[in-house]
PDB file of N, CA and C in Angstrom:
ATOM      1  N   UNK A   1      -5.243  -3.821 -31.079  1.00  0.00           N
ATOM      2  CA  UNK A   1      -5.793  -2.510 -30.793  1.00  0.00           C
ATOM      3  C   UNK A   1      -5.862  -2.328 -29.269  1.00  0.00           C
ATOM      4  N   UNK A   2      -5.543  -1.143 -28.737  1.00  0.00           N
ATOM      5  CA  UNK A   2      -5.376  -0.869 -27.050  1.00  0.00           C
ATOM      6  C   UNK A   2      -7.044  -0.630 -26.895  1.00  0.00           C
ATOM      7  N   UNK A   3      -7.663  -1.506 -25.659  1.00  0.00           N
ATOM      8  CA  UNK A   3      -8.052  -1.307 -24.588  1.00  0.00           C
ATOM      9  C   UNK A   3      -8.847   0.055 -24.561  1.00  0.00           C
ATOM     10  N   UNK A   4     -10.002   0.283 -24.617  1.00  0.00           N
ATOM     11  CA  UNK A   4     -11.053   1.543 -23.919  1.00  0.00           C
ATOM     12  C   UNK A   4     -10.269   1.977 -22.442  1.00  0.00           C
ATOM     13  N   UNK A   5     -10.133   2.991 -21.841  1.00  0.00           N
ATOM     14  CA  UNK A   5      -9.701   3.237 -20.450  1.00  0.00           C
ATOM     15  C   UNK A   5     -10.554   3.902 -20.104  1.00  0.00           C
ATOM     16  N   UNK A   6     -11.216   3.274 -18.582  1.00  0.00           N
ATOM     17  CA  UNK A   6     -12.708   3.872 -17.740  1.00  0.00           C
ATOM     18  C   UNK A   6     -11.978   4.795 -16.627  1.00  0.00           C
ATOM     19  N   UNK A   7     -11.902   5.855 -16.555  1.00  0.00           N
ATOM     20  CA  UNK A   7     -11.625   6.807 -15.318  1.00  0.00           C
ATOM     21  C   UNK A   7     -12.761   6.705 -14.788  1.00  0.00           C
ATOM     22  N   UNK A   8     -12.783   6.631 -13.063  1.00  0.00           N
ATOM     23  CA  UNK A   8     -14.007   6.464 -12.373  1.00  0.00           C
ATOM     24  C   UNK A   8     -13.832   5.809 -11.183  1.00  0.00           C
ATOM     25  N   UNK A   9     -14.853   5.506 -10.409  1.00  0.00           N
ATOM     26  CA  UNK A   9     -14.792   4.374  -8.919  1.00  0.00           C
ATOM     27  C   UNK A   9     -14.293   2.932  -9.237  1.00  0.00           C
ATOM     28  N   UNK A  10     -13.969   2.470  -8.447  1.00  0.00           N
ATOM     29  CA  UNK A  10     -13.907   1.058  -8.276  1.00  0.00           C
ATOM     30  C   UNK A  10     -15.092   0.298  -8.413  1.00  0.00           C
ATOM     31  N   UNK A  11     -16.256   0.502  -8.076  1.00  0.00           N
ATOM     32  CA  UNK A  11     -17.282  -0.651  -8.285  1.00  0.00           C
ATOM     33  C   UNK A  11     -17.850  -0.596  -9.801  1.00  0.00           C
ATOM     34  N   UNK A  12     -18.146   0.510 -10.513  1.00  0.00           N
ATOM     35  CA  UNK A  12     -18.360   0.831 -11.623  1.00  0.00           C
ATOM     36  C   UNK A  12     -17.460   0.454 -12.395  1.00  0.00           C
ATOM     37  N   UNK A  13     -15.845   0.554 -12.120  1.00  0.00           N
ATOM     38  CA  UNK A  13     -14.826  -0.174 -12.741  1.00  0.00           C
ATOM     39  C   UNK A  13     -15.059  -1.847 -13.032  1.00  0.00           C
ATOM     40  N   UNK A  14     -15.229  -2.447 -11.773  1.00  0.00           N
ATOM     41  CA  UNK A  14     -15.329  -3.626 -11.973  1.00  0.00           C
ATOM     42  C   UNK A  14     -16.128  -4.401 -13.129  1.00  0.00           C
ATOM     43  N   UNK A  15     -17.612  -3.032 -13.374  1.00  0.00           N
ATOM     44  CA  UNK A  15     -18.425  -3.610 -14.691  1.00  0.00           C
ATOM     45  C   UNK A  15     -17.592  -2.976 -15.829  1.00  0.00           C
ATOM     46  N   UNK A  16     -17.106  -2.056 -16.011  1.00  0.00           N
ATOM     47  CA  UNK A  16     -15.834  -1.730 -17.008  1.00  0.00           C
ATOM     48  C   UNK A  16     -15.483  -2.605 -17.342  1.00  0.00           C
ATOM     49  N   UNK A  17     -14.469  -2.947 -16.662  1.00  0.00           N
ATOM     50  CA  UNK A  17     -12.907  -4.321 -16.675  1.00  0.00           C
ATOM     51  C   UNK A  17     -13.650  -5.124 -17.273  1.00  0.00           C
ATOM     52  N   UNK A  18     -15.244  -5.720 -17.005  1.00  0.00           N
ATOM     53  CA  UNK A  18     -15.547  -7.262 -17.240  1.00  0.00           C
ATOM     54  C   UNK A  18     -15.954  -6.981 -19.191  1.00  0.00           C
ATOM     55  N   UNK A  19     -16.148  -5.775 -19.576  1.00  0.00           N
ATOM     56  CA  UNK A  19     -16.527  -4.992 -20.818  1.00  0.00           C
ATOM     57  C   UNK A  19     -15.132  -5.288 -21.969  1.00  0.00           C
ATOM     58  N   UNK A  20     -14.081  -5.447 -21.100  1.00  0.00           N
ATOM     59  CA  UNK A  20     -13.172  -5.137 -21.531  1.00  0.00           C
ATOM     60  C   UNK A  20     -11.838  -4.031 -21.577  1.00  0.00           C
ATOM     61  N   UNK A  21     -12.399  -3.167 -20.686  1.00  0.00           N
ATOM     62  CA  UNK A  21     -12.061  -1.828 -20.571  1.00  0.00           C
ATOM     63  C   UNK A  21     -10.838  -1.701 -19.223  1.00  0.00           C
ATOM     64  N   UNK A  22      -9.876  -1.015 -19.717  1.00  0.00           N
ATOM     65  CA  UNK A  22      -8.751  -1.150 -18.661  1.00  0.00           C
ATOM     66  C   UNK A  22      -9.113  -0.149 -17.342  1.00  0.00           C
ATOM     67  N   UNK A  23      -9.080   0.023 -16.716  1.00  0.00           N
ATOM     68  CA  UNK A  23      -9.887   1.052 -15.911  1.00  0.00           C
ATOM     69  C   UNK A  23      -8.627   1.168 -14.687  1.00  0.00           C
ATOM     70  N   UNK A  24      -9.024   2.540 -14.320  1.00  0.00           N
ATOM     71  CA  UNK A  24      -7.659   3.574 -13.707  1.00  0.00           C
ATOM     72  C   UNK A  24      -8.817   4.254 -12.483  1.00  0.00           C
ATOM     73  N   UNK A  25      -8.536   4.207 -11.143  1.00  0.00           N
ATOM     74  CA  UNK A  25      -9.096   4.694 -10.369  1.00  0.00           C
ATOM     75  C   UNK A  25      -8.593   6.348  -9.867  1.00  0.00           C
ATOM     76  N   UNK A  26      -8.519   7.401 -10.439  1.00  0.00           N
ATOM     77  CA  UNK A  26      -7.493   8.633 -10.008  1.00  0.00           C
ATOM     78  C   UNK A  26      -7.662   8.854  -8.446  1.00  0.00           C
ATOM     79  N   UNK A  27      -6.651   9.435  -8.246  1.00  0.00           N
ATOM     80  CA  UNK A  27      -6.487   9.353  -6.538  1.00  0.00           C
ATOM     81  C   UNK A  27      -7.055  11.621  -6.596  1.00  0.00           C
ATOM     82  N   UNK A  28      -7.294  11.831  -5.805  1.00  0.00           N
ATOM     83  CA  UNK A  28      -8.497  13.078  -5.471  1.00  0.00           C
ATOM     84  C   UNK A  28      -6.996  14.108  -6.337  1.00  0.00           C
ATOM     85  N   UNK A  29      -7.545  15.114  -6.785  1.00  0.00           N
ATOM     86  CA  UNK A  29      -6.440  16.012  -7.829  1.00  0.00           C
ATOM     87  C   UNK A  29      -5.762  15.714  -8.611  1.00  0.00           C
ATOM     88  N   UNK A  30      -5.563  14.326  -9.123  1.00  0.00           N
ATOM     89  CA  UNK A  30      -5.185  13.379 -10.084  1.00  0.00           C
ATOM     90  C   UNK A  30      -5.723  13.550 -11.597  1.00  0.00           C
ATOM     91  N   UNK A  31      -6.858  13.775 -11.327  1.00  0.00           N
ATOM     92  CA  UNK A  31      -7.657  13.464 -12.594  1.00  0.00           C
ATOM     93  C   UNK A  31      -7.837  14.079 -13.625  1.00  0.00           C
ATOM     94  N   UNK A  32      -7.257  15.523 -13.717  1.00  0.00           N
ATOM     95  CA  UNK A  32      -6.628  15.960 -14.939  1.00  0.00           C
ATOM     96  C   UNK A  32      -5.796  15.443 -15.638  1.00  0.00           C
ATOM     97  N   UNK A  33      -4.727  14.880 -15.301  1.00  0.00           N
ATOM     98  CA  UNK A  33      -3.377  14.078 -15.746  1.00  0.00           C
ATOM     99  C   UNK A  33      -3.671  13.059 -16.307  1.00  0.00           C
ATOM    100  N   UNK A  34      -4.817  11.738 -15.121  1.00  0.00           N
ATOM    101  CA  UNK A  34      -5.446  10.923 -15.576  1.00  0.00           C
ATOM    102  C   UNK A  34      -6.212  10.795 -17.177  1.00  0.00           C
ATOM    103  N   UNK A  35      -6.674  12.092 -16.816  1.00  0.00           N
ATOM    104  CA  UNK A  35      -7.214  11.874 -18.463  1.00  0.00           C
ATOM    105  C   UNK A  35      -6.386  12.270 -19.607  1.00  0.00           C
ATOM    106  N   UNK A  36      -5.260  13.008 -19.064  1.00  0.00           N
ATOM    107  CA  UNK A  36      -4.300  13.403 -20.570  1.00  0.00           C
ATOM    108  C   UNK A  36      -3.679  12.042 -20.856  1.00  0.00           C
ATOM    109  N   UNK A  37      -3.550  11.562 -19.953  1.00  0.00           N
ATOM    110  CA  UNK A  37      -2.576   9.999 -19.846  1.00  0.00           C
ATOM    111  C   UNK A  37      -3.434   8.981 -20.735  1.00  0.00           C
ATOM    112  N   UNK A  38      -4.798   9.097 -20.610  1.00  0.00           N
ATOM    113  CA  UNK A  38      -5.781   8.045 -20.858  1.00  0.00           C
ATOM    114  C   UNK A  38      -5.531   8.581 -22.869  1.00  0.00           C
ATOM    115  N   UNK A  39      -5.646   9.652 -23.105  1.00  0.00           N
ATOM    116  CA  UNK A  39      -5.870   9.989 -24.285  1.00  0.00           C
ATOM    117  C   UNK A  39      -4.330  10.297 -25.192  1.00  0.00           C
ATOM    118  N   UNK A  40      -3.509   9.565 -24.165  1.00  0.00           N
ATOM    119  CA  UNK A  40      -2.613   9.089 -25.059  1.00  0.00           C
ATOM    120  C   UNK A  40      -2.248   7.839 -25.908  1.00  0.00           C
ATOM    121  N   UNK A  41      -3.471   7.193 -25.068  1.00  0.00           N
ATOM    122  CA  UNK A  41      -3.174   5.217 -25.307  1.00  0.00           C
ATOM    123  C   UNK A  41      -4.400   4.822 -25.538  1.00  0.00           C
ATOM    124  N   UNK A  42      -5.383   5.136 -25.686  1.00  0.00           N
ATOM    125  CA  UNK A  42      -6.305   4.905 -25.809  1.00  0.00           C
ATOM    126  C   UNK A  42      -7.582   5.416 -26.875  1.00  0.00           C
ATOM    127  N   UNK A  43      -7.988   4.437 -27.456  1.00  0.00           N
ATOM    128  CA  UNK A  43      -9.183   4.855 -29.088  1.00  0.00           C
ATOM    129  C   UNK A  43     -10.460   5.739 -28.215  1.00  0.00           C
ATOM    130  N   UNK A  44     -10.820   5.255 -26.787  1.00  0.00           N
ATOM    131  CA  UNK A  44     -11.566   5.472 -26.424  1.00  0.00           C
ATOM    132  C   UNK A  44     -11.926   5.719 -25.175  1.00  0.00           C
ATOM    133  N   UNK A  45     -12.090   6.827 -24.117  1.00  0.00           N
ATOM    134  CA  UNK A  45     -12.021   7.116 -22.821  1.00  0.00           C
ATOM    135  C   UNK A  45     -13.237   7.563 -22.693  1.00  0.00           C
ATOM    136  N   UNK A  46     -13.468   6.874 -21.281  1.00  0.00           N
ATOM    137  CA  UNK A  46     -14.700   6.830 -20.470  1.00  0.00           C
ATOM    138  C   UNK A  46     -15.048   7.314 -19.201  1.00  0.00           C
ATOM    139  N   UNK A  47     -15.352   8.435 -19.069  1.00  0.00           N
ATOM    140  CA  UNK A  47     -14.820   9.166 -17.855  1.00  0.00           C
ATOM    141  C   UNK A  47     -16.141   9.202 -16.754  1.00  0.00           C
ATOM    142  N   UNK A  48     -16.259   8.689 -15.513  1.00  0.00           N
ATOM    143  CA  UNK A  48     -17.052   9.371 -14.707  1.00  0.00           C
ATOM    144  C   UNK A  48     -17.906  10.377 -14.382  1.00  0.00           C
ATOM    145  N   UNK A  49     -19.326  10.788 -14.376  1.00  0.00           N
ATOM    146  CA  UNK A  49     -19.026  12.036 -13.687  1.00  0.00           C
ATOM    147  C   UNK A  49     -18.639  12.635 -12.827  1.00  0.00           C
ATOM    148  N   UNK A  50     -18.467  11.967 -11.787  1.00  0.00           N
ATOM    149  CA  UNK A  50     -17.853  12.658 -10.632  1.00  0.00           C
ATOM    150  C   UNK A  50     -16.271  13.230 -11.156  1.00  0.00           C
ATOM    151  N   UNK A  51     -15.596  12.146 -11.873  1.00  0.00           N
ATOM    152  CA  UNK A  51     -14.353  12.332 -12.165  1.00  0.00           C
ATOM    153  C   UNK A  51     -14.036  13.321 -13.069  1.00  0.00           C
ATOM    154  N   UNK A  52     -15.195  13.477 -14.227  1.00  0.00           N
ATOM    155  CA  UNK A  52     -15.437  14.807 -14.828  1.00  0.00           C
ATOM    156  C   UNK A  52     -15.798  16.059 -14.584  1.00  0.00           C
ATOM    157  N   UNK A  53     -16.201  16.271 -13.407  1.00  0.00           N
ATOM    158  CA  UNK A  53     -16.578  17.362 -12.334  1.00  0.00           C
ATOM    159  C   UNK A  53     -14.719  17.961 -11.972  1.00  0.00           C
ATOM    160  N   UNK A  54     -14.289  16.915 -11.926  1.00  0.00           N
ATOM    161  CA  UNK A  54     -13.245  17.187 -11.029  1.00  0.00           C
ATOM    162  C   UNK A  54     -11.601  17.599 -12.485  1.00  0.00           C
ATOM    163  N   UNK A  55     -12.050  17.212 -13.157  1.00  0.00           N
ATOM    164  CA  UNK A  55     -11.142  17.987 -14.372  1.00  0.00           C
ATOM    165  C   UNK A  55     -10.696  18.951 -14.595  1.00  0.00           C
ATOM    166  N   UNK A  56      -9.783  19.629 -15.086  1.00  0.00           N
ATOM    167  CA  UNK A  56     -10.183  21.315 -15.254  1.00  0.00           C
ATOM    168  C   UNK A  56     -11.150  21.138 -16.554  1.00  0.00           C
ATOM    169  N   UNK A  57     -11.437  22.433 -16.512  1.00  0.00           N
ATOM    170  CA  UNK A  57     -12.620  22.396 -17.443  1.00  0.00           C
ATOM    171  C   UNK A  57     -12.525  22.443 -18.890  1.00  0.00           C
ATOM    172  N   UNK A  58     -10.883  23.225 -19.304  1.00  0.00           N
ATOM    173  CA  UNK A  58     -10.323  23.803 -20.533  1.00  0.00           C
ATOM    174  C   UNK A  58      -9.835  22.459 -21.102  1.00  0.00           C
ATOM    175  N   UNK A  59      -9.133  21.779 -20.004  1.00  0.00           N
ATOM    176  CA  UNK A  59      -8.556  20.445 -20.460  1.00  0.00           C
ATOM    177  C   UNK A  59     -10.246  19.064 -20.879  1.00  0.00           C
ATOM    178  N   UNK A  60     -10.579  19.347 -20.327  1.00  0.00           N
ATOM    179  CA  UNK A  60     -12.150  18.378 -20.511  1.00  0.00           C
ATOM    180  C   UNK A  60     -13.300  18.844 -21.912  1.00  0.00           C
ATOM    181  N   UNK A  61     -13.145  20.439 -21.907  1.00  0.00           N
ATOM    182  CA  UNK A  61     -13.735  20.471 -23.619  1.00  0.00           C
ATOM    183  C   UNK A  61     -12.420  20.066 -24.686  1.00  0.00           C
ATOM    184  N   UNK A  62     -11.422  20.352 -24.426  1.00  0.00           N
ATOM    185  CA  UNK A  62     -10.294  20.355 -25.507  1.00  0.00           C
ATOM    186  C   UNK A  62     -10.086  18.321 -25.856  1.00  0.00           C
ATOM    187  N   UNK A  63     -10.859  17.980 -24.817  1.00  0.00           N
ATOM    188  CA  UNK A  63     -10.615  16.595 -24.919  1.00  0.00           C
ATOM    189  C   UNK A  63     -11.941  15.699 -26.085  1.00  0.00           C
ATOM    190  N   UNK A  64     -13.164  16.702 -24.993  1.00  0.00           N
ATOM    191  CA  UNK A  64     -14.238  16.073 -25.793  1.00  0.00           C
ATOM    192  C   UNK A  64     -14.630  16.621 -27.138  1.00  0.00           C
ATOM    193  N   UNK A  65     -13.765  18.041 -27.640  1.00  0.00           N
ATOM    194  CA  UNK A  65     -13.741  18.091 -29.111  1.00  0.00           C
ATOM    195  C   UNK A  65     -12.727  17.748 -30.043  1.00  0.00           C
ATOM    196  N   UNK A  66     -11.956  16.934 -29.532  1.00  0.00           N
ATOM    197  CA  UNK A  66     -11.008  16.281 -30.021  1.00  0.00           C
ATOM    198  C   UNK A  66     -11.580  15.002 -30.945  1.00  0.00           C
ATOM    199  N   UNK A  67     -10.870  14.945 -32.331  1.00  0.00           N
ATOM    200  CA  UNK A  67     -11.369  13.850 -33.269  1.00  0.00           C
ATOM    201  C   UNK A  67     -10.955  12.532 -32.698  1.00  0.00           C
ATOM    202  N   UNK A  68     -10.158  12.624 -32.100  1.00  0.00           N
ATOM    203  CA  UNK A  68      -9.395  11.020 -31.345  1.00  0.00           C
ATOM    204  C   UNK A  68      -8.934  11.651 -30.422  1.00  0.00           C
ATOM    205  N   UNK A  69      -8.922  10.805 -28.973  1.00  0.00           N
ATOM    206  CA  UNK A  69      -9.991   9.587 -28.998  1.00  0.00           C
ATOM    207  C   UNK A  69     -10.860  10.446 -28.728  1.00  0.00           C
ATOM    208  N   UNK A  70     -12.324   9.519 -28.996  1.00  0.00           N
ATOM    209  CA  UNK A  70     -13.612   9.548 -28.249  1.00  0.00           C
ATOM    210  C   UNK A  70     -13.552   9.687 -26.903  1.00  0.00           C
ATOM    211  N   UNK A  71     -13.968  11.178 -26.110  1.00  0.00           N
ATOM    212  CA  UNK A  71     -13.921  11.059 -24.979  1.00  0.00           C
ATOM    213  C   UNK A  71     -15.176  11.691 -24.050  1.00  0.00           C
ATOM    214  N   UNK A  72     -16.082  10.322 -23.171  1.00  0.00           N
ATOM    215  CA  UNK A  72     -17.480  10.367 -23.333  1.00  0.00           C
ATOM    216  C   UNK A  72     -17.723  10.047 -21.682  1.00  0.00           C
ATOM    217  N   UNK A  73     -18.629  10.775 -21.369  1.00  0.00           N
ATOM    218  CA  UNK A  73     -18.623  11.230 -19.408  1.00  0.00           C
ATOM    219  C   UNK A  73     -19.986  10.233 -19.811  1.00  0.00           C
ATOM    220  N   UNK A  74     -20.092   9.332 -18.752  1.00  0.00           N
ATOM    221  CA  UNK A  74     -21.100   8.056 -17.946  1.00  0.00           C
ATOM    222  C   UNK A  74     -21.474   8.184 -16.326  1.00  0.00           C
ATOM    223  N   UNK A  75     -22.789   8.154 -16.436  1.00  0.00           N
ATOM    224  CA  UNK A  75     -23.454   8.067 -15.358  1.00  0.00           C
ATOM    225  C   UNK A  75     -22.358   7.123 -14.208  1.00  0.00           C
ATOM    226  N   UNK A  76     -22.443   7.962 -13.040  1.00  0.00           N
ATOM    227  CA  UNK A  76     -22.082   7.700 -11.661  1.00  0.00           C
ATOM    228  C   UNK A  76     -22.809   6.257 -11.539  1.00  0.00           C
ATOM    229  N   UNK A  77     -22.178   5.458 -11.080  1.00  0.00           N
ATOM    230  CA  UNK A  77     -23.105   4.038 -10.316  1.00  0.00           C
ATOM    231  C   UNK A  77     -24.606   4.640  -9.370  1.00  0.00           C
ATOM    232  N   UNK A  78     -23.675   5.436  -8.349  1.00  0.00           N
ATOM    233  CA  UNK A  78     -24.873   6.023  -7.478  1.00  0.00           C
ATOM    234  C   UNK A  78     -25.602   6.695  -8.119  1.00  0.00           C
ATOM    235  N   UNK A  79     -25.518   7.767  -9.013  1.00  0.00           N
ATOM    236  CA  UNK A  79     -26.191   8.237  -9.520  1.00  0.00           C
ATOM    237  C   UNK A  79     -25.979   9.840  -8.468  1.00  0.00           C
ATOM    238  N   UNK A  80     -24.651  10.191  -7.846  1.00  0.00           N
ATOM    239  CA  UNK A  80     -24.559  11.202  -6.764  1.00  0.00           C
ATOM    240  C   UNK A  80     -23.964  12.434  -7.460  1.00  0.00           C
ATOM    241  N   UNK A  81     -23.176  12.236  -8.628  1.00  0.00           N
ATOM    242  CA  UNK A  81     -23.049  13.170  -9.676  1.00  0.00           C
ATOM    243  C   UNK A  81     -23.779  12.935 -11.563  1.00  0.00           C
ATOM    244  N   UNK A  82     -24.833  13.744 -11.522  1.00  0.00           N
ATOM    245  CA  UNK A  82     -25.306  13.515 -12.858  1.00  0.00           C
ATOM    246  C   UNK A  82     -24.011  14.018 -14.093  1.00  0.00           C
ATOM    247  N   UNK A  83     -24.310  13.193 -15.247  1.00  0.00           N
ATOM    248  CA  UNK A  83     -23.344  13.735 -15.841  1.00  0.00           C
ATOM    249  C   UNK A  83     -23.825  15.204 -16.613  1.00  0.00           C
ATOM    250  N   UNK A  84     -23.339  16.154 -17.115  1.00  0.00           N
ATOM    251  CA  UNK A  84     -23.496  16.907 -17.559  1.00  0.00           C
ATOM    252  C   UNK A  84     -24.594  17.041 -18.877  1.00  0.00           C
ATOM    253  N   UNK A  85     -25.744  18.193 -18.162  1.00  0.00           N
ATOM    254  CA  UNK A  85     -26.290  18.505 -19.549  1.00  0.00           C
ATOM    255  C   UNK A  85     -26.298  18.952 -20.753  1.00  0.00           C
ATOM    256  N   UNK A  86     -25.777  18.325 -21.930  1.00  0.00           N
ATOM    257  CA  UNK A  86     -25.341  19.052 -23.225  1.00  0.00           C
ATOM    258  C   UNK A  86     -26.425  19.833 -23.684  1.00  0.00           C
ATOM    259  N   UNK A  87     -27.774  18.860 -23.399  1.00  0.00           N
ATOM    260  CA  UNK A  87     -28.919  19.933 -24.526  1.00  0.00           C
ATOM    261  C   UNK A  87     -28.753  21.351 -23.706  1.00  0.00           C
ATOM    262  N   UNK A  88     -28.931  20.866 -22.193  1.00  0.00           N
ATOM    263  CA  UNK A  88     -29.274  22.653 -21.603  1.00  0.00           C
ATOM    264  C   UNK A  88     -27.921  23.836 -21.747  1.00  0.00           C
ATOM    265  N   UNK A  89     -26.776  22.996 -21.564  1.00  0.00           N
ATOM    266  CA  UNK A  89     -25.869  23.913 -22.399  1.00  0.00           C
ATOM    267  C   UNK A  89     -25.783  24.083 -23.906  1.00  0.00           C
ATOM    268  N   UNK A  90     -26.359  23.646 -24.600  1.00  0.00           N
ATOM    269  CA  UNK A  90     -26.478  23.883 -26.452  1.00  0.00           C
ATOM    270  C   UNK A  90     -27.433  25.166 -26.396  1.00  0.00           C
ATOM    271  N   UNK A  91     -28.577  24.601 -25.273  1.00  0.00           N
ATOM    272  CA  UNK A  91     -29.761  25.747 -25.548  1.00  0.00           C
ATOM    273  C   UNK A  91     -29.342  27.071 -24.993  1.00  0.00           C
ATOM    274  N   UNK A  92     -28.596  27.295 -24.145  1.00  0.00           N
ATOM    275  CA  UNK A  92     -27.956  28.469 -23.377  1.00  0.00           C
ATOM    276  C   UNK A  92     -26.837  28.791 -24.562  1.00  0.00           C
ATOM    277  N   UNK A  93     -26.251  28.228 -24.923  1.00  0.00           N
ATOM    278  CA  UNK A  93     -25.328  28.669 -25.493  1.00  0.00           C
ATOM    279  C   UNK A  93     -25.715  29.535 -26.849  1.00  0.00           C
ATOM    280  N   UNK A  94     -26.866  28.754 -27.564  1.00  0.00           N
ATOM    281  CA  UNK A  94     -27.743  29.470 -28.849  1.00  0.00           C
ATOM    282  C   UNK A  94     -28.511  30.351 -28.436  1.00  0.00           C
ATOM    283  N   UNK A  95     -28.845  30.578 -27.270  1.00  0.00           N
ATOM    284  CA  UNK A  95     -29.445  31.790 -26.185  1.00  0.00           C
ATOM    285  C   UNK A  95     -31.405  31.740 -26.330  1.00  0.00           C
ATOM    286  N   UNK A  96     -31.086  30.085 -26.700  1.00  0.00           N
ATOM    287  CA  UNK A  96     -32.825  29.842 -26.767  1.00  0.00           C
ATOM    288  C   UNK A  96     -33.327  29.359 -25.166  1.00  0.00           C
ATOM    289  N   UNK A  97     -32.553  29.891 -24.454  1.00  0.00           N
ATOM    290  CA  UNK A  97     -33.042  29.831 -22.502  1.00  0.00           C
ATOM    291  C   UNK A  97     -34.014  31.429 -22.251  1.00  0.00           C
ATOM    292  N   UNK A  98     -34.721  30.624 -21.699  1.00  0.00           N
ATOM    293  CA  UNK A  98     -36.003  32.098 -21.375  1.00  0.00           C
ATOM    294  C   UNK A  98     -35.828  32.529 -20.392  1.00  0.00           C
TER     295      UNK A  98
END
């Protein structure tokens, strides 16, 4: 079975790799491709937030409502991009925001 693939930094990679996880550093405007590439070979992709910030956006829902693979945005090492809020977008979206 192929390998989880971590899109993301290098130091956060390094705890990836030791997980098991093949991990791909995208170079800056890369990282759309990066992830179509990742979700060709892979059961399971693990994307950054920073690196998920940097996605287009059409390509990044079409990914994460996709039945295969699993494709799931993880806290920044630094903690300098949060990953995205689902509840506060669920609640905006059902229009239960006051």
């Amino acid at each position: 079975m192929p390998a989880p693939v971590y899109l993301g930094d290098e130091v956060s990679g390094a705890g990836w790799r030791l997980a098991g996880a093949e991990v791909h550093t995208p170079a800056a405007g890369g990282e759309t491709a990066a992830l179509m590439a990742a979700c060709t070979r892979a059961p399971l992709v693990l994307l950054s937030a920073s690196v998920a910030r940097a996605v287009e956006v059409p390509v990044l829902h079409r990914a994460q409502l996709a039945l295969a693979p699993l494709v799931l945005v993880v806290p920044d090492l630094q903690g300098g991009t949060p990953p995205p809020d689902l509840a506060a977008r669920l609640r905006s979206q059902l229009g239960l925001d006051a």
